[in-house]
Protein backbone atom coordinates (compact mmCIF):
# COMPACT_ATOMS: atom_id res chain seq x y z
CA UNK A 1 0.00 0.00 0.00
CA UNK A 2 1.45 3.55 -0.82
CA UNK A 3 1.42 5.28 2.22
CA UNK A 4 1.64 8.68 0.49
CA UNK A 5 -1.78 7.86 -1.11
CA UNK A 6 -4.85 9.78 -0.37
CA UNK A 7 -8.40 7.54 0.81
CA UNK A 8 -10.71 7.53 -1.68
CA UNK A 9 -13.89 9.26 0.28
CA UNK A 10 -16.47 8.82 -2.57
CA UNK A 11 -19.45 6.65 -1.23
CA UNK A 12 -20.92 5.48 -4.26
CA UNK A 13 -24.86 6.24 -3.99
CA UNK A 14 -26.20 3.22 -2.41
CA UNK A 15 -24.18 3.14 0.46
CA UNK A 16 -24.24 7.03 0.98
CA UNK A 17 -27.80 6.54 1.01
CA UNK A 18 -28.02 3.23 3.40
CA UNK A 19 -25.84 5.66 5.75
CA UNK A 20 -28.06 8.54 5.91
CA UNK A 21 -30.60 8.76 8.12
CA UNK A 22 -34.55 9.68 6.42
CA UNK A 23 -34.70 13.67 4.91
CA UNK A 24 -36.50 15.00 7.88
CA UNK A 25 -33.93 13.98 10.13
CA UNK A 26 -31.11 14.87 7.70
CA UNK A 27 -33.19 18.69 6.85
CA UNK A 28 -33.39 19.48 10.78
CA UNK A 29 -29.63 18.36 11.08
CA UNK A 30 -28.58 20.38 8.42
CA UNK A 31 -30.87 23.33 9.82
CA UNK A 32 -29.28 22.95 13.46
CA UNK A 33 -25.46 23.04 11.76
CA UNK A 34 -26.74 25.96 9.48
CA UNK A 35 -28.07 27.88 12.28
CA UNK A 36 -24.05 26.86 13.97
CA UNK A 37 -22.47 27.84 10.82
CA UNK A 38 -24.43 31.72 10.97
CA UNK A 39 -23.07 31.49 14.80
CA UNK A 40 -19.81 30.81 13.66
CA UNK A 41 -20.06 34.34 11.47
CA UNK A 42 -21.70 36.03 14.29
CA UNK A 43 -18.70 35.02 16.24
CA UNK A 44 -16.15 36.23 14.11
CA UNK A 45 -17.94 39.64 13.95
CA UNK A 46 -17.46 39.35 17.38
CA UNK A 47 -13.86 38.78 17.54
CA UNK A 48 -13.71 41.86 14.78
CA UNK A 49 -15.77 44.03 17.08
CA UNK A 50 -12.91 42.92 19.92
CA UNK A 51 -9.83 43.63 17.46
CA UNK A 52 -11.50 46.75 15.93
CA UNK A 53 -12.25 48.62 19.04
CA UNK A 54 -8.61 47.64 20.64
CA UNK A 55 -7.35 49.62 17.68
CA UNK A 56 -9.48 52.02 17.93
CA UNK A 57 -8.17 52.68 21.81
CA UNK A 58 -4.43 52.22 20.65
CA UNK A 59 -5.09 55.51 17.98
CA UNK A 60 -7.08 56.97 19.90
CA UNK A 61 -3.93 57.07 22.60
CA UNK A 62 -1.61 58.17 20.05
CA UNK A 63 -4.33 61.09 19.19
CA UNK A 64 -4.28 61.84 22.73
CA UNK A 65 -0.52 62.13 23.00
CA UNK A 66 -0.56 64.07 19.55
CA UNK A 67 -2.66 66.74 21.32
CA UNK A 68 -0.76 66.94 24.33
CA UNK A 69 2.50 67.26 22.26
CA UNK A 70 0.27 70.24 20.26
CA UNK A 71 -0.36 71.87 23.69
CA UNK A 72 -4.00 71.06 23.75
CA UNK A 73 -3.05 69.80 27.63
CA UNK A 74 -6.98 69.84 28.54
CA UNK A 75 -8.17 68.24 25.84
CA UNK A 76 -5.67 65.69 26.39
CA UNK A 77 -6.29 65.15 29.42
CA UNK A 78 -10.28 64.69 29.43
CA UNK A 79 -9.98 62.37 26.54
CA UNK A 80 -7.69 59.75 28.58
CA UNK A 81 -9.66 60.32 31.60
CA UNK A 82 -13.17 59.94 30.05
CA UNK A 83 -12.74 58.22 27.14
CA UNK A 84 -9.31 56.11 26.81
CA UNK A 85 -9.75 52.77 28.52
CA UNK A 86 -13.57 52.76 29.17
CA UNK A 87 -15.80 49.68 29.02
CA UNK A 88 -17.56 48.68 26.43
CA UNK A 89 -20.33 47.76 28.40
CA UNK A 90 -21.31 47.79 31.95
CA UNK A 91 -18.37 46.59 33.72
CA UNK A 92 -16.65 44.69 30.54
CA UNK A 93 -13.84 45.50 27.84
CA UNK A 94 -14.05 43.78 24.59
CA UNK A 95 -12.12 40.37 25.97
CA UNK A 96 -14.55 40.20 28.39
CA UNK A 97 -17.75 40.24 25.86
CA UNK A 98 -15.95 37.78 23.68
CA UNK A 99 -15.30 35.28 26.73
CA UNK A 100 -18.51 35.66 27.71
CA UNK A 101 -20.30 34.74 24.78
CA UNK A 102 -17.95 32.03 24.12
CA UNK A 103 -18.54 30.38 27.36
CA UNK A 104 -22.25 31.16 27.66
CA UNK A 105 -23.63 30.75 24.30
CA UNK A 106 -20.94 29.77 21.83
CA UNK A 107 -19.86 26.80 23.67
CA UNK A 108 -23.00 25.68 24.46
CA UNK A 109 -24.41 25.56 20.41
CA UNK A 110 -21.50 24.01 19.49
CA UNK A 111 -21.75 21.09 21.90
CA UNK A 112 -25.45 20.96 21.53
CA UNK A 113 -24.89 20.81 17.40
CA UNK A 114 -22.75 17.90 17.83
CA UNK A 115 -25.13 15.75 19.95
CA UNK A 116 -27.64 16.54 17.56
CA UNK A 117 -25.08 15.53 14.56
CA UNK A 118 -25.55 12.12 16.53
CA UNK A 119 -28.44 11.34 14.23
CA UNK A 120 -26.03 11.65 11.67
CA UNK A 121 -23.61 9.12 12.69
CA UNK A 122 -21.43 12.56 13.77
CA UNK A 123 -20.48 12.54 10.36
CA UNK A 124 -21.15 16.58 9.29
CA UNK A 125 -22.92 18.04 6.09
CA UNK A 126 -24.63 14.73 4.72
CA UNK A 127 -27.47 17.11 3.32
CA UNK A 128 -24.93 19.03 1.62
CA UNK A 129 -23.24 15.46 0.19
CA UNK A 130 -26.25 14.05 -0.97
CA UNK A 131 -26.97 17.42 -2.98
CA UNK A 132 -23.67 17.34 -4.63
CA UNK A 133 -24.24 13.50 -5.28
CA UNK A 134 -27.46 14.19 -7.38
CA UNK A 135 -26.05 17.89 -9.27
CA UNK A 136 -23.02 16.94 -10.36
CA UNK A 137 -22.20 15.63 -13.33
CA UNK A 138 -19.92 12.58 -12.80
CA UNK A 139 -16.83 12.29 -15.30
CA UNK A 140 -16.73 15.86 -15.90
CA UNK A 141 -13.53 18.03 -15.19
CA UNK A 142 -14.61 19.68 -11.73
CA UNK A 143 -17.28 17.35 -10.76
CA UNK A 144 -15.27 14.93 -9.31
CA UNK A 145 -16.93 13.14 -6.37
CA UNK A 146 -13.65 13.85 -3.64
CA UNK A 147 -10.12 15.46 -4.12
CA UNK A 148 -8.76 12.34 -4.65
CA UNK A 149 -11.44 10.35 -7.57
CA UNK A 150 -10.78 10.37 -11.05
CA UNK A 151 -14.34 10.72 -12.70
């Protein structure tokens, strides 16, 4: 065996379909890792939020030490009292709303998802695989079945 080959992970039809549970299981399973996937997004405007606003507070420093080096002491002065370091929110910096929601609601979807993928035999985006089994257009240049099949 070559062990620089890559598995061949093409299920030809009939066993793809004995695997797969009936297509009201397989739509809600697909809905519950859609609705992860839009989470997923949501989270990563999160994180941008987080990285966006720390930037935001590292200019808006150098701003501040622009107008003091201008003479505008005062203004200076109430801008990194008032304004330089402040929460967010109540009580929380960026970090703090990203670990939050991470350990709150993030980590909870993503654990529920996958006990709910259970009906799936864990194995993730069967709705998705049985789509591309019945579009594409086997033996045609970029319609191959996996990375790795020749058809």
């Amino acid at each position: 065996m070559d062990p620089d080959a890559k598995p061949d992970l093409r299920l030809d039809d009939a066993a793809a379909e004995h695997l797969e549970p009936d297509r009201a299981t397989l739509a809600a399973v697909g809905k519950i890792t859609e609705a992860l996937e839009t989470v997923e997004v949501a989270r990563g405007h999160l994180y941008a939020f987080h990285q966006l606003t720390g930037s935001a507070d590292e200019k808006l420093a150098h701003g501040i030490d622009q107008l003091r080096a201008a003479g505008h002491r005062e203004h200076a002065d109430r801008l990194a009292e008032q304004l330089l370091g402040r929460n967010v929110l109540h009580g929380r910096w960026t970090f703090q709303v990203v670990e939050e929601y991470d350990a709150t609601y993030y980590s909870a979807f993503r654990d529920h998802e996958m006990r709910v993928r259970e009906l799936t035999r864990g194995i993730p985006h069967l709705a998705e695989a049985r789509l591309k089994r019945e579009n594409r257009t086997a033996g045609l240049p970029g319609h191959e079945a996996t990375p790795y099949s020749k058809d």
